[in-house]
C-alpha atoms as a PDB file:
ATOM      1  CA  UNK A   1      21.598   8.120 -14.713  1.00  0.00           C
ATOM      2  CA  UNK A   2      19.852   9.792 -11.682  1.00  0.00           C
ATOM      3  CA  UNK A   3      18.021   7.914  -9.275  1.00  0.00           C
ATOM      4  CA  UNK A   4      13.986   8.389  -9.487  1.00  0.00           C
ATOM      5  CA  UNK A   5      12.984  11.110  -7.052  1.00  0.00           C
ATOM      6  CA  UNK A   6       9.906  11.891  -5.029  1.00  0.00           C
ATOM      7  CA  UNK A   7       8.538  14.720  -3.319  1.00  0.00           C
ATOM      8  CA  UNK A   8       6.997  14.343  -0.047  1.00  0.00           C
ATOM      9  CA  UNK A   9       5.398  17.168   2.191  1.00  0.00           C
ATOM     10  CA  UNK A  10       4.840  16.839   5.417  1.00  0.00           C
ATOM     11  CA  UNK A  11       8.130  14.471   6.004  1.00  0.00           C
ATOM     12  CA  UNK A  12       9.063  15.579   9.835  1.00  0.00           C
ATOM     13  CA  UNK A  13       6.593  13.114  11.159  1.00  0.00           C
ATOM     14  CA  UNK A  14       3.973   9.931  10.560  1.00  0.00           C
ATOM     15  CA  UNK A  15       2.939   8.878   7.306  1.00  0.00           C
ATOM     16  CA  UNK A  16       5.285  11.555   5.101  1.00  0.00           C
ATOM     17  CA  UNK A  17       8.437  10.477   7.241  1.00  0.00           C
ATOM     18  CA  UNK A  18       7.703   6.721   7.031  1.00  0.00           C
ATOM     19  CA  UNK A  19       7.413   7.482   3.070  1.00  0.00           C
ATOM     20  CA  UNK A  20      10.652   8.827   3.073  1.00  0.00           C
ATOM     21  CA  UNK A  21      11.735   5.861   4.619  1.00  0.00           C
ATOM     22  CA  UNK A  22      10.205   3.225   2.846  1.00  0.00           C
ATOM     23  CA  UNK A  23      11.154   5.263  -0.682  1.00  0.00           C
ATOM     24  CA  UNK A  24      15.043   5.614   0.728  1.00  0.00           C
ATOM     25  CA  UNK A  25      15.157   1.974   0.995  1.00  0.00           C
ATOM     26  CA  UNK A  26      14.491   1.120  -2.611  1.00  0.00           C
ATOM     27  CA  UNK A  27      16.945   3.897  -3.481  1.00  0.00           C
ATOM     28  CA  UNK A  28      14.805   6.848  -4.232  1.00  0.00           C
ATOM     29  CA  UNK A  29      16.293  10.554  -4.440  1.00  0.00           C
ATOM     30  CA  UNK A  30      13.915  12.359  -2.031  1.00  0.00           C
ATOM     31  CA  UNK A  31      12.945  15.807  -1.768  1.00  0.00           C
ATOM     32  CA  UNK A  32      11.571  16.308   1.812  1.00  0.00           C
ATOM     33  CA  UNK A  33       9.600  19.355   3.157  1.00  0.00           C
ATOM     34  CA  UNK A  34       8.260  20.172   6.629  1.00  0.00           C
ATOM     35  CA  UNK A  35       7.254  23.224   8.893  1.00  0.00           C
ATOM     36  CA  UNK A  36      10.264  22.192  11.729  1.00  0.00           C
ATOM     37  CA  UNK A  37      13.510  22.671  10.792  1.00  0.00           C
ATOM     38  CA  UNK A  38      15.542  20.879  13.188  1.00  0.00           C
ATOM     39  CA  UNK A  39      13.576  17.876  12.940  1.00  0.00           C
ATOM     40  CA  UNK A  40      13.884  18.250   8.965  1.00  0.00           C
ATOM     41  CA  UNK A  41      17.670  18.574   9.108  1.00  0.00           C
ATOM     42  CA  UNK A  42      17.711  15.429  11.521  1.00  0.00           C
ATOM     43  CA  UNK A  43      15.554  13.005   8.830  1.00  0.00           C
ATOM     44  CA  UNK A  44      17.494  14.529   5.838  1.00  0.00           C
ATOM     45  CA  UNK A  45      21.237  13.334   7.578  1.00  0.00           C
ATOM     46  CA  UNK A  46      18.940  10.128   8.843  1.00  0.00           C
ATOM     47  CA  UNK A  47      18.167   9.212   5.233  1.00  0.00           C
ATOM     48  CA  UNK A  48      21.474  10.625   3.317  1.00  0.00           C
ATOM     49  CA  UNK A  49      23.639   8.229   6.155  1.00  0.00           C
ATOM     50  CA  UNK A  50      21.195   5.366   6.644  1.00  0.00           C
ATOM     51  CA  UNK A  51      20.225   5.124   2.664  1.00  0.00           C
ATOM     52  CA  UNK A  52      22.912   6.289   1.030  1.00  0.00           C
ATOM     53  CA  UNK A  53      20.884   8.896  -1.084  1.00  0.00           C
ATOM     54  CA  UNK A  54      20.552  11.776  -2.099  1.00  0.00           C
ATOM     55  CA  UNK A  55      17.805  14.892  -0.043  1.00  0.00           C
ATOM     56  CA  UNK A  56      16.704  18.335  -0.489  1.00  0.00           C
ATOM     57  CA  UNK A  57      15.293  19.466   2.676  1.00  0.00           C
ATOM     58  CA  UNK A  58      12.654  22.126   2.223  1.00  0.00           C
ATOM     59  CA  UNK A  59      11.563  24.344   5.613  1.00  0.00           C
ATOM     60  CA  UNK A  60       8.669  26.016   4.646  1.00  0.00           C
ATOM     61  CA  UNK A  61       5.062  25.922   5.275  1.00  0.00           C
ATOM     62  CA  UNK A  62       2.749  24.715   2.714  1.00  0.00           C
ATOM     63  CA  UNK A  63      -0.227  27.301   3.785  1.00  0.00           C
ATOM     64  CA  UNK A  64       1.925  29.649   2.288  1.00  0.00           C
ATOM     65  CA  UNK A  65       1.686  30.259  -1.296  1.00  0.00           C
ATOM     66  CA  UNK A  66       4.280  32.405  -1.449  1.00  0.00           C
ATOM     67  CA  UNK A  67       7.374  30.021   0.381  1.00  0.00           C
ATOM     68  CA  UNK A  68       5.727  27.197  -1.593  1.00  0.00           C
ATOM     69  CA  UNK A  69       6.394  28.845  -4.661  1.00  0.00           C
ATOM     70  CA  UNK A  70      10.130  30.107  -3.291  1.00  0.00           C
ATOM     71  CA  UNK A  71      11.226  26.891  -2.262  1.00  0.00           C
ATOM     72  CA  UNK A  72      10.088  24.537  -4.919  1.00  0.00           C
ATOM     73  CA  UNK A  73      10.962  26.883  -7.721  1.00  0.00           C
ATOM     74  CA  UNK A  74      14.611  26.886  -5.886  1.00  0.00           C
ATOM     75  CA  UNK A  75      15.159  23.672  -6.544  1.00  0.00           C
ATOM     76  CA  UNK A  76      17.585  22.682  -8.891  1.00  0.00           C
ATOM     77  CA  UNK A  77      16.954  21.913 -12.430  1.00  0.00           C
ATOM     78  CA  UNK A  78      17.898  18.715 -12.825  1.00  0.00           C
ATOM     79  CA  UNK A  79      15.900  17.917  -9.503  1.00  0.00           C
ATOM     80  CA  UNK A  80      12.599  19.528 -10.535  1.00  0.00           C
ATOM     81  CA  UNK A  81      12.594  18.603 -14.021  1.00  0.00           C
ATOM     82  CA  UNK A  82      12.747  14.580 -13.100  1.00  0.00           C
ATOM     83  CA  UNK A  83      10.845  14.329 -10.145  1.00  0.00           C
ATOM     84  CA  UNK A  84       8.912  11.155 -10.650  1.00  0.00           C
ATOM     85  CA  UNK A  85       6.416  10.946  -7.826  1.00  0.00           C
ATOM     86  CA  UNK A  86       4.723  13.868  -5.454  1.00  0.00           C
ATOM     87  CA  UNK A  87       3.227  12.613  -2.285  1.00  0.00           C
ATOM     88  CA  UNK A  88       1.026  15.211  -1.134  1.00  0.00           C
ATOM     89  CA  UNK A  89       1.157  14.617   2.917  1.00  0.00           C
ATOM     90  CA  UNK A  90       0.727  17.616   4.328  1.00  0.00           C
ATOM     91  CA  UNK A  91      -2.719  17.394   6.499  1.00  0.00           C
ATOM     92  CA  UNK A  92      -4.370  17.803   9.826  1.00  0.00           C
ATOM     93  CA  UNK A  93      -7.179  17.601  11.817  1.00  0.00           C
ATOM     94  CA  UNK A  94      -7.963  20.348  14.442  1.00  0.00           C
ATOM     95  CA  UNK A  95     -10.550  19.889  17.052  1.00  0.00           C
ATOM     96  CA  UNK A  96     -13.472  17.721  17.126  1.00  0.00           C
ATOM     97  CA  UNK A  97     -16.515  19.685  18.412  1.00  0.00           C
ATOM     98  CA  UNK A  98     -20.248  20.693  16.978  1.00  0.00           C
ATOM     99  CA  UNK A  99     -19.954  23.058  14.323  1.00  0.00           C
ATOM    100  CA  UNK A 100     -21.717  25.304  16.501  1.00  0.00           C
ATOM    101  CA  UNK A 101     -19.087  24.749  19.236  1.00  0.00           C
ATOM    102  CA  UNK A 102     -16.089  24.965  16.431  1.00  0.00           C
ATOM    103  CA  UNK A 103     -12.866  27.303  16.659  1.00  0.00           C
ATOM    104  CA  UNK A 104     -12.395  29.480  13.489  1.00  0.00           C
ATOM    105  CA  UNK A 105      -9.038  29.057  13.573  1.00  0.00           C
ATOM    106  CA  UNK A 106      -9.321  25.605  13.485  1.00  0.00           C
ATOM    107  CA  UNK A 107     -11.290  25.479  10.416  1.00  0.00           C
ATOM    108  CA  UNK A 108      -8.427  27.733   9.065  1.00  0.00           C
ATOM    109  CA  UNK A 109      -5.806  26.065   9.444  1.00  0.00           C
ATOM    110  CA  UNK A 110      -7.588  22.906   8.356  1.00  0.00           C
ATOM    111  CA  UNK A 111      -8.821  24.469   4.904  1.00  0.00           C
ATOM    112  CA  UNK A 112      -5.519  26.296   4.317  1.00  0.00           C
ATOM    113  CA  UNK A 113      -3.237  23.283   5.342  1.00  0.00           C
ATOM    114  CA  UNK A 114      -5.871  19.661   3.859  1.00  0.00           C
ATOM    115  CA  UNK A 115      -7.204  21.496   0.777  1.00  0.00           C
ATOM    116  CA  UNK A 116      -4.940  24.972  -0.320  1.00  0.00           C
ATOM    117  CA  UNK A 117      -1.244  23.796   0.823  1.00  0.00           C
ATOM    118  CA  UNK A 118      -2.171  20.775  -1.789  1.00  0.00           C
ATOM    119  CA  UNK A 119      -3.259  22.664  -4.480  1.00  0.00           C
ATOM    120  CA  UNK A 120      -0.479  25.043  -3.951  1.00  0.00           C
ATOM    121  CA  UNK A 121       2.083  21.955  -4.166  1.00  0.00           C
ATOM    122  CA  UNK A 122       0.303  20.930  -7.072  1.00  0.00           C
ATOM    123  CA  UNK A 123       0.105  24.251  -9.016  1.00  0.00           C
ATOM    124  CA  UNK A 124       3.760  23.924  -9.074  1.00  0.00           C
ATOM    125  CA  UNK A 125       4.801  20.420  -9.292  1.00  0.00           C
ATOM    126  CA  UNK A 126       2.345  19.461 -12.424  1.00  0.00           C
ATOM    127  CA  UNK A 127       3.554  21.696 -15.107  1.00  0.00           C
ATOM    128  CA  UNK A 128       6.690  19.728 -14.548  1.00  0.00           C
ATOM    129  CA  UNK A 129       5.306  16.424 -14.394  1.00  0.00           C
ATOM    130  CA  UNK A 130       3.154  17.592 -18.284  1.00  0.00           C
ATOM    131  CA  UNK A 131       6.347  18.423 -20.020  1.00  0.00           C
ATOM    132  CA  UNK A 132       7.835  15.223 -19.309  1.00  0.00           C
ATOM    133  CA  UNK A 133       4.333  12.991 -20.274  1.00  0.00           C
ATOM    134  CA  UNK A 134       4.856  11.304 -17.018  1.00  0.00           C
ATOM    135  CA  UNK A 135       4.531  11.827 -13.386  1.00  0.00           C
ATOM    136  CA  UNK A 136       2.329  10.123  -9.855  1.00  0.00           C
ATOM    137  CA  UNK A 137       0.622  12.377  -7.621  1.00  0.00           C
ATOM    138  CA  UNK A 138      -0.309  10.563  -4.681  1.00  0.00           C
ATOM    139  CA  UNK A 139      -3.142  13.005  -2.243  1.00  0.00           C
ATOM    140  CA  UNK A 140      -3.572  11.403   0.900  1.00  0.00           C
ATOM    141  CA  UNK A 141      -7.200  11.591   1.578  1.00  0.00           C
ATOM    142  CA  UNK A 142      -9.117   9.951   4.535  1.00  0.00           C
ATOM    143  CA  UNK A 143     -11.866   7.948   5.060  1.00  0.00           C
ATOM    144  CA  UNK A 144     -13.412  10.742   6.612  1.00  0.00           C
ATOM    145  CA  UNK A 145     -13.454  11.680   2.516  1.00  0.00           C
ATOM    146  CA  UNK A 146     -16.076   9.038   2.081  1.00  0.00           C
ATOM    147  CA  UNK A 147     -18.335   9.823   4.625  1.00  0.00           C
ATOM    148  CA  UNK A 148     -18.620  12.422   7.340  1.00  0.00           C
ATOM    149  CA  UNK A 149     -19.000  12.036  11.042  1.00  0.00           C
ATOM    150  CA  UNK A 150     -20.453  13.652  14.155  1.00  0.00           C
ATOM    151  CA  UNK A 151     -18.176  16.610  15.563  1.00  0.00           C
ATOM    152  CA  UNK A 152     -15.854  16.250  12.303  1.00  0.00           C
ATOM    153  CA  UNK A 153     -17.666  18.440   9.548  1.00  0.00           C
ATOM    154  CA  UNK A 154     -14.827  21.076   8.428  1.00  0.00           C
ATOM    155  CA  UNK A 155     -11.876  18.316   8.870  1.00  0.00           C
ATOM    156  CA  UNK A 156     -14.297  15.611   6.644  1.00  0.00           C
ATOM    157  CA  UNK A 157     -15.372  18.743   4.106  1.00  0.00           C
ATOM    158  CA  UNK A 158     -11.183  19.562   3.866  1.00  0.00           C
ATOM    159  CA  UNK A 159     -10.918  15.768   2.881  1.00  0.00           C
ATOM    160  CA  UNK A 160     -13.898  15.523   0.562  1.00  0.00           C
ATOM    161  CA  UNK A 161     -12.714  18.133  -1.225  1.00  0.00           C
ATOM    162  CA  UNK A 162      -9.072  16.284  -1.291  1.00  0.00           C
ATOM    163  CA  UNK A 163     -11.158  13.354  -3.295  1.00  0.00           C
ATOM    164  CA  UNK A 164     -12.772  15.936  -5.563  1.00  0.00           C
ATOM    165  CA  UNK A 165      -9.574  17.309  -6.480  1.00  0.00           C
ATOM    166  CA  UNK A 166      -7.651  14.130  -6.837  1.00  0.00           C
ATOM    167  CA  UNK A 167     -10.483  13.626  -9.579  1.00  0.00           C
ATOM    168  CA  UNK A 168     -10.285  16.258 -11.228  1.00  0.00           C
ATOM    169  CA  UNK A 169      -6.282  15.981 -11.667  1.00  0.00           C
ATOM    170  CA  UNK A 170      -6.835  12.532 -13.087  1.00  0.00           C
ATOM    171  CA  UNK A 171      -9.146  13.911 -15.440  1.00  0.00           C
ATOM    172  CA  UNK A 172      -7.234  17.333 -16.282  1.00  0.00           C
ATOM    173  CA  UNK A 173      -3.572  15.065 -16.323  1.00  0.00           C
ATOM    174  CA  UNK A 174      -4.887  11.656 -18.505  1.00  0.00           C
ATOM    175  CA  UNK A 175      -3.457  13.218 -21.756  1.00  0.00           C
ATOM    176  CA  UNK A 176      -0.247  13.262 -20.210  1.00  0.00           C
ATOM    177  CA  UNK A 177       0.130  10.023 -18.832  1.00  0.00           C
ATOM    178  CA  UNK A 178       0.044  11.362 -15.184  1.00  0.00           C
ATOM    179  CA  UNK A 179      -0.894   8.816 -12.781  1.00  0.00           C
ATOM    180  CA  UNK A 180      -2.859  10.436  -9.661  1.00  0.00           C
ATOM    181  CA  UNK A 181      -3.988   7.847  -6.620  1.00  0.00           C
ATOM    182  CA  UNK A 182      -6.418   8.553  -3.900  1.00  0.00           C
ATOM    183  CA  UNK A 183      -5.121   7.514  -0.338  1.00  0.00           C
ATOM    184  CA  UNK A 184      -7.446   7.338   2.502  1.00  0.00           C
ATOM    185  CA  UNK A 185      -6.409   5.796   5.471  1.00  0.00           C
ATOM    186  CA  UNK A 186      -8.616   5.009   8.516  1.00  0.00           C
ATOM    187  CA  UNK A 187      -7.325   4.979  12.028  1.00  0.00           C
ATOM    188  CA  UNK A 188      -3.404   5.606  11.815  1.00  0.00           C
ATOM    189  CA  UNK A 189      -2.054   6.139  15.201  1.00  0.00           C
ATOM    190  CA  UNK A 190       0.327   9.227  14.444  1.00  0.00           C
ATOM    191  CA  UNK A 191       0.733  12.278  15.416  1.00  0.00           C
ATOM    192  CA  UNK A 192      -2.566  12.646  13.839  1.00  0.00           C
ATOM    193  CA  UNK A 193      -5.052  12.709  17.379  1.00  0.00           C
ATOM    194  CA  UNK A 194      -2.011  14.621  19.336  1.00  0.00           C
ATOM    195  CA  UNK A 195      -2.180  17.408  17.064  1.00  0.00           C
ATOM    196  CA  UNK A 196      -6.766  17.058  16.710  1.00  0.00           C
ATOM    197  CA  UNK A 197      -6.641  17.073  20.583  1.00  0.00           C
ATOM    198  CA  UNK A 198      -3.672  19.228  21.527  1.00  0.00           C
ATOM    199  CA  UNK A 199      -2.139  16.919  23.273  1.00  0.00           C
ATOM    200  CA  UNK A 200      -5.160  15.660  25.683  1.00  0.00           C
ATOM    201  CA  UNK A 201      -3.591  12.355  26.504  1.00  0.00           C
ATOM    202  CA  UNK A 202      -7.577  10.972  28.077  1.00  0.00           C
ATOM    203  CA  UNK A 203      -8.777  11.975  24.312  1.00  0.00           C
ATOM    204  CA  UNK A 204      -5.661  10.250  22.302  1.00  0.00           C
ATOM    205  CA  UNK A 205      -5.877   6.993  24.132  1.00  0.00           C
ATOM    206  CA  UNK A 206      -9.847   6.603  23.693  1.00  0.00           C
ATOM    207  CA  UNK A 207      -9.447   7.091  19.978  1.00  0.00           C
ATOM    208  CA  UNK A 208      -7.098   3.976  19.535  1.00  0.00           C
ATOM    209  CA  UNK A 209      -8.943   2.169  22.612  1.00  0.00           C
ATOM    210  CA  UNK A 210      -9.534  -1.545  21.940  1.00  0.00           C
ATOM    211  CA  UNK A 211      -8.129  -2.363  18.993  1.00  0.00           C
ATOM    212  CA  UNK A 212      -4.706  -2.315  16.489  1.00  0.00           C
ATOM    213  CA  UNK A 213      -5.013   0.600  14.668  1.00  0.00           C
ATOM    214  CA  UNK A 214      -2.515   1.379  11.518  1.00  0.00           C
ATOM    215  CA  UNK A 215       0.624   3.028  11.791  1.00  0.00           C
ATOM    216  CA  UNK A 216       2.240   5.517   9.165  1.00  0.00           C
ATOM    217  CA  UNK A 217       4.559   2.200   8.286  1.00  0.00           C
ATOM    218  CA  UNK A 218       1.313   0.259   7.185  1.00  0.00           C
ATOM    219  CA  UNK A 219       0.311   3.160   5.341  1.00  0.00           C
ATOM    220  CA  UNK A 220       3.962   4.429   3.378  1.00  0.00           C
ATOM    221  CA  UNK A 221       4.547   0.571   2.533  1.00  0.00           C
ATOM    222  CA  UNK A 222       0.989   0.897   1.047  1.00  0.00           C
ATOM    223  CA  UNK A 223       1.915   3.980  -1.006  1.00  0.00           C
ATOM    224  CA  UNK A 224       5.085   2.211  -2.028  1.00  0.00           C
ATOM    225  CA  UNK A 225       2.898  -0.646  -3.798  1.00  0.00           C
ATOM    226  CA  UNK A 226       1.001   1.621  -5.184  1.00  0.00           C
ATOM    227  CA  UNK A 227       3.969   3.717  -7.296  1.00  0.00           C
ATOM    228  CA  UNK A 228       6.118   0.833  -7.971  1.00  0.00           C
ATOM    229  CA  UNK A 229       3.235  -0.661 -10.350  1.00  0.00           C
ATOM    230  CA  UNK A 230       3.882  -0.976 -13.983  1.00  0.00           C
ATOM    231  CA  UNK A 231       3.321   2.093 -15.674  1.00  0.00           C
ATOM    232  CA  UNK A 232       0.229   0.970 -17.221  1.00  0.00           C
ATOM    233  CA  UNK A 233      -1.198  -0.219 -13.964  1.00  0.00           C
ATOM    234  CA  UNK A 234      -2.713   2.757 -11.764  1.00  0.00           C
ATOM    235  CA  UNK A 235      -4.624   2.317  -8.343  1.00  0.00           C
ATOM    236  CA  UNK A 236      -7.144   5.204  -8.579  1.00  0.00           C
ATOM    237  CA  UNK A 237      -8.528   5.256  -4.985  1.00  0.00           C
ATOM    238  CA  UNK A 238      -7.829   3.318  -1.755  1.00  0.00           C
ATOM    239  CA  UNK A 239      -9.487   2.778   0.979  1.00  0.00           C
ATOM    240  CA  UNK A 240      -7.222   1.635   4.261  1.00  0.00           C
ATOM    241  CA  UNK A 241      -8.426   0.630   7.223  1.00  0.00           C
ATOM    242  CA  UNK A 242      -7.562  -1.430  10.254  1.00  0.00           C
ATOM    243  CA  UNK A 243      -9.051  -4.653  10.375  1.00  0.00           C
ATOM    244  CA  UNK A 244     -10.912  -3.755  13.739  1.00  0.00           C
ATOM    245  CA  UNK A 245     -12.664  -0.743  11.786  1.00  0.00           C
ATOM    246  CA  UNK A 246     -15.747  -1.063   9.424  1.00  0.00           C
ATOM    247  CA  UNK A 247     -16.402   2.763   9.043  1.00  0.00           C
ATOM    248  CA  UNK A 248     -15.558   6.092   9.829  1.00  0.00           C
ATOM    249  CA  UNK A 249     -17.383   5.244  13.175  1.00  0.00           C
ATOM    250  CA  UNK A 250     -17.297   1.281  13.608  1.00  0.00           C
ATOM    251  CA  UNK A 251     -14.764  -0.397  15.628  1.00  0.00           C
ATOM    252  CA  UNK A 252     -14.564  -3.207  17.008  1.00  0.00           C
ATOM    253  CA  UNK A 253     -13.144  -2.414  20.253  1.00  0.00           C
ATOM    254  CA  UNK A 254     -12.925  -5.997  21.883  1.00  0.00           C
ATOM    255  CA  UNK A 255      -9.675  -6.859  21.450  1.00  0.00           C
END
């Protein structure tokens, strides 16, 4: 019998490569996509020799309907028809100005990576996960999904609409016992404020000034609770902050 699989996007870096980790150690069959190939390669040898399990490494881009199609449709049968979980990582913020002040191509590749790359992901994985009457999609939202802040409209409208879409699965999916959870981390120090601030090291360090914030561990271990529940038992939405943080916007930076 073949070990349970999941699908993670987004698995070069942060939260999608500590859930590759995390879902290695318990055994898991992973299929693992990301935008850089060498650094995909490197975590698919990490996990095969480390875990002793089986990867797919998939280099494409999930902005791109086309290669999203290409590559998950080139899966193997036996892979794609028994995938048991899809972790739906792939996400970004980019820039943190006024609206007024905001790059277009920010908001781009914001929309086209938080809220289309999902759906595109989803589009295919879900017919899969109906004919077997079974499946876990796992979105991972923010808190800026709750409630929006100064300077972060697009990036907080991108994860909004992640929530309204992870409600709408669970609603289109219940007939076919499809579970579909709602992540939404608060501060996670990843990758996550490098990539916002392109790599302004003054901007990076005031964001996690004062205080523990998460780390993609915290939140894949998380994630891991969350899909090893019994099958009748599904967390719907979660909220995850540090302790320090109260809100999108309250820290308590005395630490």
């Amino acid at each position: 019998m073949m070990n349970k699989i999941v699908l993670i996007t987004g698995a070069t870096s942060g939260i999608g490569y500590h859930c590759a980790i995390e879902f290695a150690r318990l055994g898991y069959n992973l299929i693992i996509t990301g935008r850089r190939k060498e650094r995909l390669q490197n975590i698919e040898n990490e996990l095969k020799e480390s875990y002793n399990v089986e990867v797919i490494a998939l280099n494409f881009d999930v902005r791109n309907k086309e290669e999203t199609d290409k590559n998950l449709n080139s899966l193997p049968s036996e892979w794609k028809n028994n995938i048991d979980i899809l972790v739906n990582n792939a996400g970004l913020a980019a820039g943190k100005e006024p609206l007024f002040e905001g790059d277009y191509r920010d908001w781009d590749q914001m929309i086209d990576t938080n809220i289309k790359g999902l759906l595109y992901v989803s589009r295919v994985v879900l017919p899969w996960f109906k004919e077997r009457m079974k499946g876990h999609v796992i979105n991972i939202c923010s808190i800026a999904g709750k409630e929006t802040y100064q300077s972060g409209a697009v990036y907080c409208a991108s994860k909004s609409a992640v929530n309204s879409i992870s409600e709408g699965i669970r609603m289109d999916c219940n007939p076919y016992n499809i579970k579909v959870t709602n992540i939404c981390p608060g501060a996670v120090d990843t990758e996550f404020s490098y990539v916002r601030f392109k790599g302004d090291k003054q901007k990076i360090e005031q964001t996690y000034q004062g205080y523990k914030p998460l780390t993609g561990e915290d939140i894949a271990k998380t994630i891991v609770y969350c899909a090893t529940l019994p099958e009748h038992v599904s967390i719907n939405d979660l909220v995850i902050t540090p302790t320090a943080q109260a809100s999108a916007t309250i820290f308590n930076r005395k630490n």
